[in-house]
Protein backbone atom coordinates (compact mmCIF):
# COMPACT_ATOMS: atom_id res chain seq x y z
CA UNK A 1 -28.43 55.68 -9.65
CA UNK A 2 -27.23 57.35 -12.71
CA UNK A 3 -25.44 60.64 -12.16
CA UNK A 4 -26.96 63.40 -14.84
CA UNK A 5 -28.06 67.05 -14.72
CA UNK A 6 -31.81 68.03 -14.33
CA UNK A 7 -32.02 68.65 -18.21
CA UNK A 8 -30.19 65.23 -18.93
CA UNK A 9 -32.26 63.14 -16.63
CA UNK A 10 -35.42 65.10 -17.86
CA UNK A 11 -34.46 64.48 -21.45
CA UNK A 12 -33.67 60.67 -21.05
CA UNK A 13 -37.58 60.29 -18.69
CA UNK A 14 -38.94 62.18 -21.87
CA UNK A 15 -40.27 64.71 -19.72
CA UNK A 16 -39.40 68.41 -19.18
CA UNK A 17 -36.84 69.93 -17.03
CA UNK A 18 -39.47 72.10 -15.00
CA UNK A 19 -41.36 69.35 -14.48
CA UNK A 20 -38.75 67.23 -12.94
CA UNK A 21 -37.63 70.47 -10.43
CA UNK A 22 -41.13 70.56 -9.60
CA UNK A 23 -41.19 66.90 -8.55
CA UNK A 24 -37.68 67.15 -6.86
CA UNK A 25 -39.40 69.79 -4.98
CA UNK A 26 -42.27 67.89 -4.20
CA UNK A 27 -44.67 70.67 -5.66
CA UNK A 28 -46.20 67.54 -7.50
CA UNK A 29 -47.77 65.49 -4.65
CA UNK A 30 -48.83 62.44 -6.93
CA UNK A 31 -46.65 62.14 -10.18
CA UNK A 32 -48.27 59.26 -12.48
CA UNK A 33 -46.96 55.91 -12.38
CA UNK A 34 -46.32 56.59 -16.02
CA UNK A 35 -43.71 58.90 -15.29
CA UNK A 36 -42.57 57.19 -12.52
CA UNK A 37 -41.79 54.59 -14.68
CA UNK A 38 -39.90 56.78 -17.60
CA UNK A 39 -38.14 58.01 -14.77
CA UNK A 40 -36.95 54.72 -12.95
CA UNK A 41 -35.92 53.78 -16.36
CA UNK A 42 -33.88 56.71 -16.87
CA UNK A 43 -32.51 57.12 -13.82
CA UNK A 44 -31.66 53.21 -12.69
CA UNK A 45 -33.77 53.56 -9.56
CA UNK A 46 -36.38 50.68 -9.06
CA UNK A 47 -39.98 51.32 -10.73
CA UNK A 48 -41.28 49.99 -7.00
CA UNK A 49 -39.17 52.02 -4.83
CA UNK A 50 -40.40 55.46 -6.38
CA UNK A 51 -43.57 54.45 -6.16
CA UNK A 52 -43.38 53.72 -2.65
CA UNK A 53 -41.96 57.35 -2.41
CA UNK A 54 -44.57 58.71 -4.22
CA UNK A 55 -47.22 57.12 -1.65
CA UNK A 56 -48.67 54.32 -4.17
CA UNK A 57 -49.37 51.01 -2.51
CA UNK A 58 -48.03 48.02 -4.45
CA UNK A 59 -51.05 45.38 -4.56
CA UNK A 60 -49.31 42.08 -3.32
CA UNK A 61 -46.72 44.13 -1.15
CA UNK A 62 -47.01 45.19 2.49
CA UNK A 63 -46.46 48.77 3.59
CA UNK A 64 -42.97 47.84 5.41
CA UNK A 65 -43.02 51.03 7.26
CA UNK A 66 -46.13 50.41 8.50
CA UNK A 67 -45.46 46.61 9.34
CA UNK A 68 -42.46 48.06 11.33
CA UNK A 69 -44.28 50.76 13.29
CA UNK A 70 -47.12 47.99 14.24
CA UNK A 71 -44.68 45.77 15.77
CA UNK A 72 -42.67 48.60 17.84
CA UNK A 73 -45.81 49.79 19.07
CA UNK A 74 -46.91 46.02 20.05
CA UNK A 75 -43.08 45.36 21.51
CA UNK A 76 -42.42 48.55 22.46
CA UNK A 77 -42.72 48.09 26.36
CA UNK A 78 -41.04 44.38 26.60
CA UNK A 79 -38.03 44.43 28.76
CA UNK A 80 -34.91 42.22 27.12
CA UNK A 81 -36.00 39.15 29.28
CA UNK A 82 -39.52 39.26 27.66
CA UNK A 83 -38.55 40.02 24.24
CA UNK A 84 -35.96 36.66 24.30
CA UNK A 85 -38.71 34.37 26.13
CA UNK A 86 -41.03 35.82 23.04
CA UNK A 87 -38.46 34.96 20.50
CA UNK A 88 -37.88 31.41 21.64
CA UNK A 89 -41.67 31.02 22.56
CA UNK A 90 -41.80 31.57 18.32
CA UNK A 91 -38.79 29.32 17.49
CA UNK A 92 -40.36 26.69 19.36
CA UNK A 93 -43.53 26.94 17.52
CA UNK A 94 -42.46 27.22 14.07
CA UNK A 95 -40.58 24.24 14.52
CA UNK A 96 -43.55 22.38 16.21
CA UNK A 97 -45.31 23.50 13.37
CA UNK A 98 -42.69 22.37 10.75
CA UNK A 99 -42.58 18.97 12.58
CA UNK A 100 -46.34 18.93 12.22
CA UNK A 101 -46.16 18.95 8.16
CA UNK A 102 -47.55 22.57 8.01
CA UNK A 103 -45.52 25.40 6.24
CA UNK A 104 -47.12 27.97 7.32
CA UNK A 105 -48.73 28.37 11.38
CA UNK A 106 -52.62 26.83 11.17
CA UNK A 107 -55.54 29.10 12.30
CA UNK A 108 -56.85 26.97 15.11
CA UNK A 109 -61.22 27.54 14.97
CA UNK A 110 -61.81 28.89 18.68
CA UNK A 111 -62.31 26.54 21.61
């Protein structure tokens, strides 16, 4: 990220310097992804990333945080013994499924 004052970085997103303290102090809850753009331009700080920030989803892209916070809650109460027979239960069926010709794990129609 570029180091500039408020009026620089304001001047180089094309928008004004009160409206960049506002956003810095979050009294603008949903800046447009226009302006999220001039200002990932401006300020070298990916287009995606501010988005994120700015509570946009990105079609194509899963919410990481909430991918993470799923899998703690499923995991959360494994011991270390049941977290490494879980790990090499996987290992073992990725590569069965490798072996198998499929990249990806098949969805098996119920028995």
């Amino acid at each position: 990220m570029r180091e500039l004052s408020v009026v620089d970085a304001a001047r180089a997103a094309a928008i004004s310097p009160a409206y960049l303290s506002r956003l810095e102090s979050d009294a603008v809850k949903k800046p447009s992804p226009h302006v999220l753009h001039q200002l990932s331009e401006a300020l070298g700080v990916p287009y995606e990333e501010l988005m994120r920030l700015s509570g946009y989803r990105l079609v194509g892209k899963p919410d990481r945080q909430a991918v993470r916070t799923v899998g703690a809650a499923l995991f959360d109460d494994l011991n270390d013994d049941e977290r490494e027979e879980l790990v090499e239960y996987l290992a073992l069926y990725r590569a069965r499924q490798r072996s198998r010709g499929h990249g990806q794990p098949s969805r098996r129609a119920s028995q």
